[in-house]
PDB file of N, CA and C in Angstrom:
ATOM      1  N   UNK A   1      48.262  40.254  -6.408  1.00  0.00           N
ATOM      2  CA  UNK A   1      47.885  39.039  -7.080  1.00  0.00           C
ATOM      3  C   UNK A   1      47.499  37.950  -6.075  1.00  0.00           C
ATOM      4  N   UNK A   2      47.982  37.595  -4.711  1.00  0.00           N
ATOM      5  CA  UNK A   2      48.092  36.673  -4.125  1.00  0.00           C
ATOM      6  C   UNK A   2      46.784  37.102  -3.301  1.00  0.00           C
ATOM      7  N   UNK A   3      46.017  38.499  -3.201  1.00  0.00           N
ATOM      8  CA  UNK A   3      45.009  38.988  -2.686  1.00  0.00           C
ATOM      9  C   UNK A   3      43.764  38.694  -3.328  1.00  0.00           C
ATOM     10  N   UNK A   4      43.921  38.550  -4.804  1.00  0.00           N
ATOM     11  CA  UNK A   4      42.991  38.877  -5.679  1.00  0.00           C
ATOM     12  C   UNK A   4      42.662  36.737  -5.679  1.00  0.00           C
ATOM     13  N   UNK A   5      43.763  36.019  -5.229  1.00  0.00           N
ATOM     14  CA  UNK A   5      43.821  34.781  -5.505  1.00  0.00           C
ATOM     15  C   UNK A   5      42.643  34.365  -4.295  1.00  0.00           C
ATOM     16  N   UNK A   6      43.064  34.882  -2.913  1.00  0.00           N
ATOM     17  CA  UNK A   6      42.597  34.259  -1.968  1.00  0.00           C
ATOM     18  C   UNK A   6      40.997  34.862  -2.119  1.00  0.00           C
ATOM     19  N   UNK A   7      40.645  35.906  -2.332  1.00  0.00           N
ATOM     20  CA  UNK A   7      39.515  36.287  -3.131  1.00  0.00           C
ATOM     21  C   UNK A   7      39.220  35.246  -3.843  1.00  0.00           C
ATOM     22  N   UNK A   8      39.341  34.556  -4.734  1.00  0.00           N
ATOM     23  CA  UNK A   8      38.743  34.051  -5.592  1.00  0.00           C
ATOM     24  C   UNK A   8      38.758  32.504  -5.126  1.00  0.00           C
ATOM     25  N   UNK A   9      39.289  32.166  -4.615  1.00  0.00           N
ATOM     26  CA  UNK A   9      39.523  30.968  -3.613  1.00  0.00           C
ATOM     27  C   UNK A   9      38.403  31.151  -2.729  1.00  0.00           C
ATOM     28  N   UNK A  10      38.077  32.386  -2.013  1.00  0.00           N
ATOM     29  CA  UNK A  10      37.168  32.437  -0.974  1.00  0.00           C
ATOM     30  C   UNK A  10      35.645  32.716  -2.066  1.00  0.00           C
ATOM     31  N   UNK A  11      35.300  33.045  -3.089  1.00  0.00           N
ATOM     32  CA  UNK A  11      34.201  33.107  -3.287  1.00  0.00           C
ATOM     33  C   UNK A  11      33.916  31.661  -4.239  1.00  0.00           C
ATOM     34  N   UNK A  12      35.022  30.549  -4.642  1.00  0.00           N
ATOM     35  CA  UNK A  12      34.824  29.423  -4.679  1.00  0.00           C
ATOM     36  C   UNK A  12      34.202  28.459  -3.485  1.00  0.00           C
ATOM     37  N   UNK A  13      34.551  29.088  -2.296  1.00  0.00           N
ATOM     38  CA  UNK A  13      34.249  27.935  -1.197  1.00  0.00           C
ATOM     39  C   UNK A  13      33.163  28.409  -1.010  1.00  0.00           C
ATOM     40  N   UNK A  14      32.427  29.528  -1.131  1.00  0.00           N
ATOM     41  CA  UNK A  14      31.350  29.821  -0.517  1.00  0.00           C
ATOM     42  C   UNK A  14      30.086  29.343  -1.717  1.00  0.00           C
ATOM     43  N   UNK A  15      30.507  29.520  -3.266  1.00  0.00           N
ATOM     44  CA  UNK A  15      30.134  28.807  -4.178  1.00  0.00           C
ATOM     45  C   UNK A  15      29.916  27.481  -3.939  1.00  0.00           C
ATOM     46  N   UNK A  16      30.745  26.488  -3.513  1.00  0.00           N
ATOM     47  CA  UNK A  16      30.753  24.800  -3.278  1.00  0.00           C
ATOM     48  C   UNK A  16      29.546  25.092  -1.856  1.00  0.00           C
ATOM     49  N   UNK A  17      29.779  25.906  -1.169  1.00  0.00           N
ATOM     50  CA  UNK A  17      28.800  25.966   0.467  1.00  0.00           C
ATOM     51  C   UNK A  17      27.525  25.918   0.020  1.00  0.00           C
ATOM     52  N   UNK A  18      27.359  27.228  -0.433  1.00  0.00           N
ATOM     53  CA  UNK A  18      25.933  27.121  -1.216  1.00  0.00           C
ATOM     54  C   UNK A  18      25.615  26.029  -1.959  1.00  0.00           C
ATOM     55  N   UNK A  19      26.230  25.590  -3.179  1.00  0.00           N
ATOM     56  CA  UNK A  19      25.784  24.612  -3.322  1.00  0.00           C
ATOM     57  C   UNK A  19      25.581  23.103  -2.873  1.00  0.00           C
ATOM     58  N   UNK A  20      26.617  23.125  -1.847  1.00  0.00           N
ATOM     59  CA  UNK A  20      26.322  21.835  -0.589  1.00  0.00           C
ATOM     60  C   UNK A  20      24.706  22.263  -0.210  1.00  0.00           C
ATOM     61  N   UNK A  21      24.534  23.245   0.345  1.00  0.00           N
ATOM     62  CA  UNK A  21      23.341  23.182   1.093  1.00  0.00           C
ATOM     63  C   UNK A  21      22.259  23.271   0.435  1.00  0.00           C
ATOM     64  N   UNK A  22      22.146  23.819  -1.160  1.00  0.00           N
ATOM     65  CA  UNK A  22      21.322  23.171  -2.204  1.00  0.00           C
ATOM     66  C   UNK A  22      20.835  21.844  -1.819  1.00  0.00           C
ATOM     67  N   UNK A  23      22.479  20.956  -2.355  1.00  0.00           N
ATOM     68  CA  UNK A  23      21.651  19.502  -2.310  1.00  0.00           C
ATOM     69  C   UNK A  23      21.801  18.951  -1.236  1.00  0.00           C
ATOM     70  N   UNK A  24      22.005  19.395  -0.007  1.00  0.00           N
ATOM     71  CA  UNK A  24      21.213  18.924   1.118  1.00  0.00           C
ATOM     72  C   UNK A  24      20.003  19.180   1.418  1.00  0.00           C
ATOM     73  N   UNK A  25      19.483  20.154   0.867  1.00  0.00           N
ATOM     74  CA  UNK A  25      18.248  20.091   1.047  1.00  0.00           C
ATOM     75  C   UNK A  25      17.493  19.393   0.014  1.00  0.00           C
ATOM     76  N   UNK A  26      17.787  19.315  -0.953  1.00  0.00           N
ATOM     77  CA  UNK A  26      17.071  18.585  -2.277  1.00  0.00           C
ATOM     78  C   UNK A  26      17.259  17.045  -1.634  1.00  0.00           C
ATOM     79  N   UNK A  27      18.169  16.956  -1.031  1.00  0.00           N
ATOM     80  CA  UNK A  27      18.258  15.750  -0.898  1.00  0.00           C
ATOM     81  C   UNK A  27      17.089  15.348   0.562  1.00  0.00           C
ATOM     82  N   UNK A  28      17.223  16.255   1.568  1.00  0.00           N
ATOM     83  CA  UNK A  28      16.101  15.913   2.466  1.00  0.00           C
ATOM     84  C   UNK A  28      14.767  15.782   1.760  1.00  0.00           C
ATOM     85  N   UNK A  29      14.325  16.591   0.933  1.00  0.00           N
ATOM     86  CA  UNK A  29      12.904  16.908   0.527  1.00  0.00           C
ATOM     87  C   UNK A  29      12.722  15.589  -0.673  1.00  0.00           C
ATOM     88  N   UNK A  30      13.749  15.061  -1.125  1.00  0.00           N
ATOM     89  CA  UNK A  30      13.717  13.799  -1.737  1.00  0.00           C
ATOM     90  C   UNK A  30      13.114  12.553  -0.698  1.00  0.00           C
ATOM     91  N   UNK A  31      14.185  12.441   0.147  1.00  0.00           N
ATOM     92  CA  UNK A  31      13.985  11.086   1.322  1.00  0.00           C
ATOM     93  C   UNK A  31      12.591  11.556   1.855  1.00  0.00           C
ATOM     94  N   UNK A  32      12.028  12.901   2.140  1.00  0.00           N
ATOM     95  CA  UNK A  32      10.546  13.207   2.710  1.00  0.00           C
ATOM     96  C   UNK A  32       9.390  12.417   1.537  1.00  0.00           C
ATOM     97  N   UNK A  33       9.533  12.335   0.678  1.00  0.00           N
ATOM     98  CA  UNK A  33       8.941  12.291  -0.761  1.00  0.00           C
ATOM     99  C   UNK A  33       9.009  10.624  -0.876  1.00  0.00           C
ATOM    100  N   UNK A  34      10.389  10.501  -0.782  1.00  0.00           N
ATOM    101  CA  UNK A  34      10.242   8.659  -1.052  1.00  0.00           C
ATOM    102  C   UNK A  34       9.150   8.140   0.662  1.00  0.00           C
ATOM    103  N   UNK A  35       9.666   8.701   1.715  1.00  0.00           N
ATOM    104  CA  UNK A  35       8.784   8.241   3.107  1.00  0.00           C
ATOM    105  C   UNK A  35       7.508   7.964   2.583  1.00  0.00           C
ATOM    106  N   UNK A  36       6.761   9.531   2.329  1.00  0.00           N
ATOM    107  CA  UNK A  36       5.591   9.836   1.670  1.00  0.00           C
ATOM    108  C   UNK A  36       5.199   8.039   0.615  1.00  0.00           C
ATOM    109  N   UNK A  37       5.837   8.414  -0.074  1.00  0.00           N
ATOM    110  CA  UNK A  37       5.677   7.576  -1.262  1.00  0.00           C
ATOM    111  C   UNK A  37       5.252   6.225  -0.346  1.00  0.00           C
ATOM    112  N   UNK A  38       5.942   6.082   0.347  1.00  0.00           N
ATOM    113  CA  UNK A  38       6.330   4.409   0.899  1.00  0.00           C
ATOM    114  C   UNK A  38       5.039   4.263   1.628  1.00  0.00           C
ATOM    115  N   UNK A  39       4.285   5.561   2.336  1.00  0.00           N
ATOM    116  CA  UNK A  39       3.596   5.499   3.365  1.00  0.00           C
ATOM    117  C   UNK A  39       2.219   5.358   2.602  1.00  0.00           C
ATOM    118  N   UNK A  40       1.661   5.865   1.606  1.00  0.00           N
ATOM    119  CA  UNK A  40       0.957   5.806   0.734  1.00  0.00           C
ATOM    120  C   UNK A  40       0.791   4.302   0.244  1.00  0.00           C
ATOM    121  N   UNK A  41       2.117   3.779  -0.359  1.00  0.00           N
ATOM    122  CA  UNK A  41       1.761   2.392  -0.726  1.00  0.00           C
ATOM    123  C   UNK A  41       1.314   1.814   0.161  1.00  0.00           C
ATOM    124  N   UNK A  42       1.874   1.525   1.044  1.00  0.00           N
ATOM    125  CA  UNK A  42       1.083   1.043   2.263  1.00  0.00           C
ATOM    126  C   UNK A  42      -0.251   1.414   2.924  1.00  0.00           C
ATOM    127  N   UNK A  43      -0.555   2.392   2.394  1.00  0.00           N
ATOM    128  CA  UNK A  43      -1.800   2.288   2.682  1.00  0.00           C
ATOM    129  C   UNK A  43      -3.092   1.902   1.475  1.00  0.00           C
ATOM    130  N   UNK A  44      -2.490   2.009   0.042  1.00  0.00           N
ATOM    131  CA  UNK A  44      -2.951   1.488  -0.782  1.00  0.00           C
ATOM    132  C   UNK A  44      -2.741  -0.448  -0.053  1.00  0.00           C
ATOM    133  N   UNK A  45      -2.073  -0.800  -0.134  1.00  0.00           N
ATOM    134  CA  UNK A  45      -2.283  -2.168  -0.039  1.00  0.00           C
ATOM    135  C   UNK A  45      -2.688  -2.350   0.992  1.00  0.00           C
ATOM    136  N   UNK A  46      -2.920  -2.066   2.148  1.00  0.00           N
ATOM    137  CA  UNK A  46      -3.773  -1.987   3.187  1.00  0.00           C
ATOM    138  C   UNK A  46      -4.862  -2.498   2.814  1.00  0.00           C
ATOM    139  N   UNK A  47      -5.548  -1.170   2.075  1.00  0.00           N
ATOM    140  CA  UNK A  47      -6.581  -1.134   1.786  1.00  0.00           C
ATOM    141  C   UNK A  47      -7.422  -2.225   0.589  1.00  0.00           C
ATOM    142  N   UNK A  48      -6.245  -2.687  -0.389  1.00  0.00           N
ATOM    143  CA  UNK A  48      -6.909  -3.381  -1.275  1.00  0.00           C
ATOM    144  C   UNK A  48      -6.576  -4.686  -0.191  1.00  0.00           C
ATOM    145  N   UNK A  49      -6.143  -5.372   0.830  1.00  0.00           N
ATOM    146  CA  UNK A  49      -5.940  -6.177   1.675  1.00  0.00           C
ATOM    147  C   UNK A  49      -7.272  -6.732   2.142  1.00  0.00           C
ATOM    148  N   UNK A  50      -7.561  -5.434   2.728  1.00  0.00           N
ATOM    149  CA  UNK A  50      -8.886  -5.160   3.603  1.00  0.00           C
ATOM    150  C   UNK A  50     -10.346  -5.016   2.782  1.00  0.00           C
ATOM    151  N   UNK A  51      -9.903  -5.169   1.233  1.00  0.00           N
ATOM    152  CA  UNK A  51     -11.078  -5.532   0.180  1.00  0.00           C
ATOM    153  C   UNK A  51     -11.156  -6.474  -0.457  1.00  0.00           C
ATOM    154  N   UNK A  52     -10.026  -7.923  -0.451  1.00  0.00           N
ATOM    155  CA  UNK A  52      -9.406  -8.941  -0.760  1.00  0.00           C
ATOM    156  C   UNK A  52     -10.667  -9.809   0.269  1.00  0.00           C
ATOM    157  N   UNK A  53      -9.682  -9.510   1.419  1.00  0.00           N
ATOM    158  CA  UNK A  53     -10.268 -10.327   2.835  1.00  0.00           C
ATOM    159  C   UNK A  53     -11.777  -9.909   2.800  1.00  0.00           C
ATOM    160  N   UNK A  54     -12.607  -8.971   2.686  1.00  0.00           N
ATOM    161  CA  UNK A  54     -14.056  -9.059   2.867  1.00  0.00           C
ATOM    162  C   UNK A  54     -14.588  -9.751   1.361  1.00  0.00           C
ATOM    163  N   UNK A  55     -14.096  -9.961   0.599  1.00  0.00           N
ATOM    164  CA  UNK A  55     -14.628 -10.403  -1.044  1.00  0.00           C
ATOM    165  C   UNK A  55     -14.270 -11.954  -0.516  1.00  0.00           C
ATOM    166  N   UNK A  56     -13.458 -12.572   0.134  1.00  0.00           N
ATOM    167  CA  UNK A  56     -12.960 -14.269   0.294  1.00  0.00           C
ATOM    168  C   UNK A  56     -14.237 -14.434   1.622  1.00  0.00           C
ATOM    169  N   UNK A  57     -14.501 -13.266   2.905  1.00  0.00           N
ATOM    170  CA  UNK A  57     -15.538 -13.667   3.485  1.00  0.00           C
ATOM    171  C   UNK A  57     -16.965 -13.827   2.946  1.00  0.00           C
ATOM    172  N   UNK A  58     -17.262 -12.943   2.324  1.00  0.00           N
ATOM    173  CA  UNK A  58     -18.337 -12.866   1.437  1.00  0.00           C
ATOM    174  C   UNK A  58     -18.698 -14.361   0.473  1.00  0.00           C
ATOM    175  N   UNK A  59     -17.231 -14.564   0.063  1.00  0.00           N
ATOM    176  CA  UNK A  59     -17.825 -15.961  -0.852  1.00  0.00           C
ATOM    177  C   UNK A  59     -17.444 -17.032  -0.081  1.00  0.00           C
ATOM    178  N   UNK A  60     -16.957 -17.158   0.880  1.00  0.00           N
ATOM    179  CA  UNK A  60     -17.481 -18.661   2.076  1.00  0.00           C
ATOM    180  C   UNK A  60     -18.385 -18.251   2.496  1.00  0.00           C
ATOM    181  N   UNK A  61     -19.262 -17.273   2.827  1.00  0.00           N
ATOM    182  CA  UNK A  61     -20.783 -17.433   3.497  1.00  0.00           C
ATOM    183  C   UNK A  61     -21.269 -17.714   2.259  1.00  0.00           C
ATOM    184  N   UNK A  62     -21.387 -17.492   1.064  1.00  0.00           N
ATOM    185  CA  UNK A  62     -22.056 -17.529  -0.170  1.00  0.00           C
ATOM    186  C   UNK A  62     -21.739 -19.285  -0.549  1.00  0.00           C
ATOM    187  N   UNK A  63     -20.893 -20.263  -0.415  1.00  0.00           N
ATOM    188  CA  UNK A  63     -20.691 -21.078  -0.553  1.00  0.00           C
ATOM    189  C   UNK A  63     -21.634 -22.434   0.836  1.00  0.00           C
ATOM    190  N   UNK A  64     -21.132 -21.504   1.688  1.00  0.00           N
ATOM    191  CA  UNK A  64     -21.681 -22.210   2.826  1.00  0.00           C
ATOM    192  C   UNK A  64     -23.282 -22.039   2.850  1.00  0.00           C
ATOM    193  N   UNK A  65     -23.915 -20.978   2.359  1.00  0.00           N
ATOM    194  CA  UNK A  65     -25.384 -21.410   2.082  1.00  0.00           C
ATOM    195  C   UNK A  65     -25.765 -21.826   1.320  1.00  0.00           C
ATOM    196  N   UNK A  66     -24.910 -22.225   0.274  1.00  0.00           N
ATOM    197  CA  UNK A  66     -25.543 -23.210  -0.594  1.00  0.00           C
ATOM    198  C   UNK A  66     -25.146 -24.232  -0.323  1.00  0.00           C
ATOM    199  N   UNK A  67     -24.412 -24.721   0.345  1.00  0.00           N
ATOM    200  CA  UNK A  67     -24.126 -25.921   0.630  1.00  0.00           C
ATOM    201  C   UNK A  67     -25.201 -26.453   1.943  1.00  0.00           C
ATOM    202  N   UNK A  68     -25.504 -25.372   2.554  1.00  0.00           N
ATOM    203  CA  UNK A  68     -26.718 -25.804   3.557  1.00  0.00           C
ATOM    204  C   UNK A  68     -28.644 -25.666   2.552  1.00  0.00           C
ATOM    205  N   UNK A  69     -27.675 -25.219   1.530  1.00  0.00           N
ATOM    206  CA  UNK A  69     -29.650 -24.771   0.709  1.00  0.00           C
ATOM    207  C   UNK A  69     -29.317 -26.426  -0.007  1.00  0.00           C
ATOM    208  N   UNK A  70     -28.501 -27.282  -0.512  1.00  0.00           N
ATOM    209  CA  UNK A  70     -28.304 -28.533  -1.343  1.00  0.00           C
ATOM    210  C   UNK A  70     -28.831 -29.509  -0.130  1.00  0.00           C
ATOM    211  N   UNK A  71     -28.502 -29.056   1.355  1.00  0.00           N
ATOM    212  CA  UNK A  71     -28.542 -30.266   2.647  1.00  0.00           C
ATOM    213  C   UNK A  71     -30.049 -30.213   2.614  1.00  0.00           C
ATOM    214  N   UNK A  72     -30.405 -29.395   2.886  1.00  0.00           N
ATOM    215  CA  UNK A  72     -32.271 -28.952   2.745  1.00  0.00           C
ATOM    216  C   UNK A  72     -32.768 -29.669   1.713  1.00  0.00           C
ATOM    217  N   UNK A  73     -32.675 -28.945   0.463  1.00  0.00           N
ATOM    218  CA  UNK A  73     -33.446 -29.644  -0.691  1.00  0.00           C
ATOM    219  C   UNK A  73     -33.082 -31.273  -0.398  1.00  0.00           C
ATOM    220  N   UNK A  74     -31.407 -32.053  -0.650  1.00  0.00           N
ATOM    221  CA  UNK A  74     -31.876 -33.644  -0.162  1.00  0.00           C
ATOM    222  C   UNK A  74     -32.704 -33.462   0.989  1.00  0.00           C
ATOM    223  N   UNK A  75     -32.811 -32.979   2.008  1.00  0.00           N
ATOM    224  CA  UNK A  75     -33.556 -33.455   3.089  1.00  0.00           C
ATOM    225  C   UNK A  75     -35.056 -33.549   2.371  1.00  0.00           C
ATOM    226  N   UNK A  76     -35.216 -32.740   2.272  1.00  0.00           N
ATOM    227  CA  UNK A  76     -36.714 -32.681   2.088  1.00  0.00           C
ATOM    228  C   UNK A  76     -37.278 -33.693   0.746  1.00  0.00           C
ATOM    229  N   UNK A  77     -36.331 -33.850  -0.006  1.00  0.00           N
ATOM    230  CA  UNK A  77     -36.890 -34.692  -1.033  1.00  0.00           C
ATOM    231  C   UNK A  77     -36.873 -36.181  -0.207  1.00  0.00           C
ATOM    232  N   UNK A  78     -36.379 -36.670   0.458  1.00  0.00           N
ATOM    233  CA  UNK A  78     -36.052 -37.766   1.226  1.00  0.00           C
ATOM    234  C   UNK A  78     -37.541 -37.420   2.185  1.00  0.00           C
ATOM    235  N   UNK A  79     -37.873 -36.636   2.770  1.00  0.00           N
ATOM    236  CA  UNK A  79     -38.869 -36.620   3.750  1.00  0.00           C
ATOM    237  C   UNK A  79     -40.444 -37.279   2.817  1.00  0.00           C
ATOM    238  N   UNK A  80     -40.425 -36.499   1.537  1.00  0.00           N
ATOM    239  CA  UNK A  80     -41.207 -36.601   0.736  1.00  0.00           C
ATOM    240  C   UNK A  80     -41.556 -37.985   0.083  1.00  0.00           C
ATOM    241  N   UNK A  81     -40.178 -38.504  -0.182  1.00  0.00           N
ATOM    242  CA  UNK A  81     -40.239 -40.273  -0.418  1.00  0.00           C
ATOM    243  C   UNK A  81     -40.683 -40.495   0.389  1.00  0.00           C
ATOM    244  N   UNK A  82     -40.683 -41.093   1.966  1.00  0.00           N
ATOM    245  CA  UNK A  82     -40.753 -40.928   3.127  1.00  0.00           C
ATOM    246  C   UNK A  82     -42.185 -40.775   3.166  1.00  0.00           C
ATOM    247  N   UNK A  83     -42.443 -39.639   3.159  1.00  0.00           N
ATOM    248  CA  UNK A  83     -43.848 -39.963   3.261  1.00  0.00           C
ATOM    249  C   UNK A  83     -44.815 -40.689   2.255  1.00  0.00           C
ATOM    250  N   UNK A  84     -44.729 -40.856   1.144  1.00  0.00           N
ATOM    251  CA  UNK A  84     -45.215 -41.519  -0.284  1.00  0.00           C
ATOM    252  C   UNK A  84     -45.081 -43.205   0.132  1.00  0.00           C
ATOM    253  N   UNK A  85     -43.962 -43.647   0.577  1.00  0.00           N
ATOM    254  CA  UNK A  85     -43.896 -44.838   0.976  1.00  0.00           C
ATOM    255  C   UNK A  85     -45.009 -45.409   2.022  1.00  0.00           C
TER     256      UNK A  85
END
């Protein structure tokens, strides 16, 4: 009886072993997965960063030539009085 015990004691621990090393590994291939995950977002926002910043350059040059196409037109209407006078 006390044979048949430690038997069954010993194929419990090897039961809990195995399943330790189950979820150690489930658990590595999890933390690989969240990295992944993390590394991805970051490169999503990177990227919409880096499409943010060229859309805000785009509309100060777009602002700034019209603000130099408004300096022109007064100029020239002023040249035009200017000359009429």
């Amino acid at each position: 009886q006390l044979d048949a015990a430690i038997a069954k004691v010993n194929d419990e621990r090897s039961n809990v072993g195995a399943l330790q090393n189950r979820l150690e590994f489930t658990s590595s291939n999890l933390m690989n997965s969240i990295q992944n995950n993390a590394a991805s977002m970051s490169t999503i926002r990177d990227a919409d960063f880096a499409a943010e910043a060229a859309d805000l350059a785009k509309n100060q040059i777009l602002v700034q030539s019209g603000t130099s196409m408004l300096a022109q037109a007064n100029s020239l209407s002023q040249n035009v009085l200017a000359l009429i006078r």
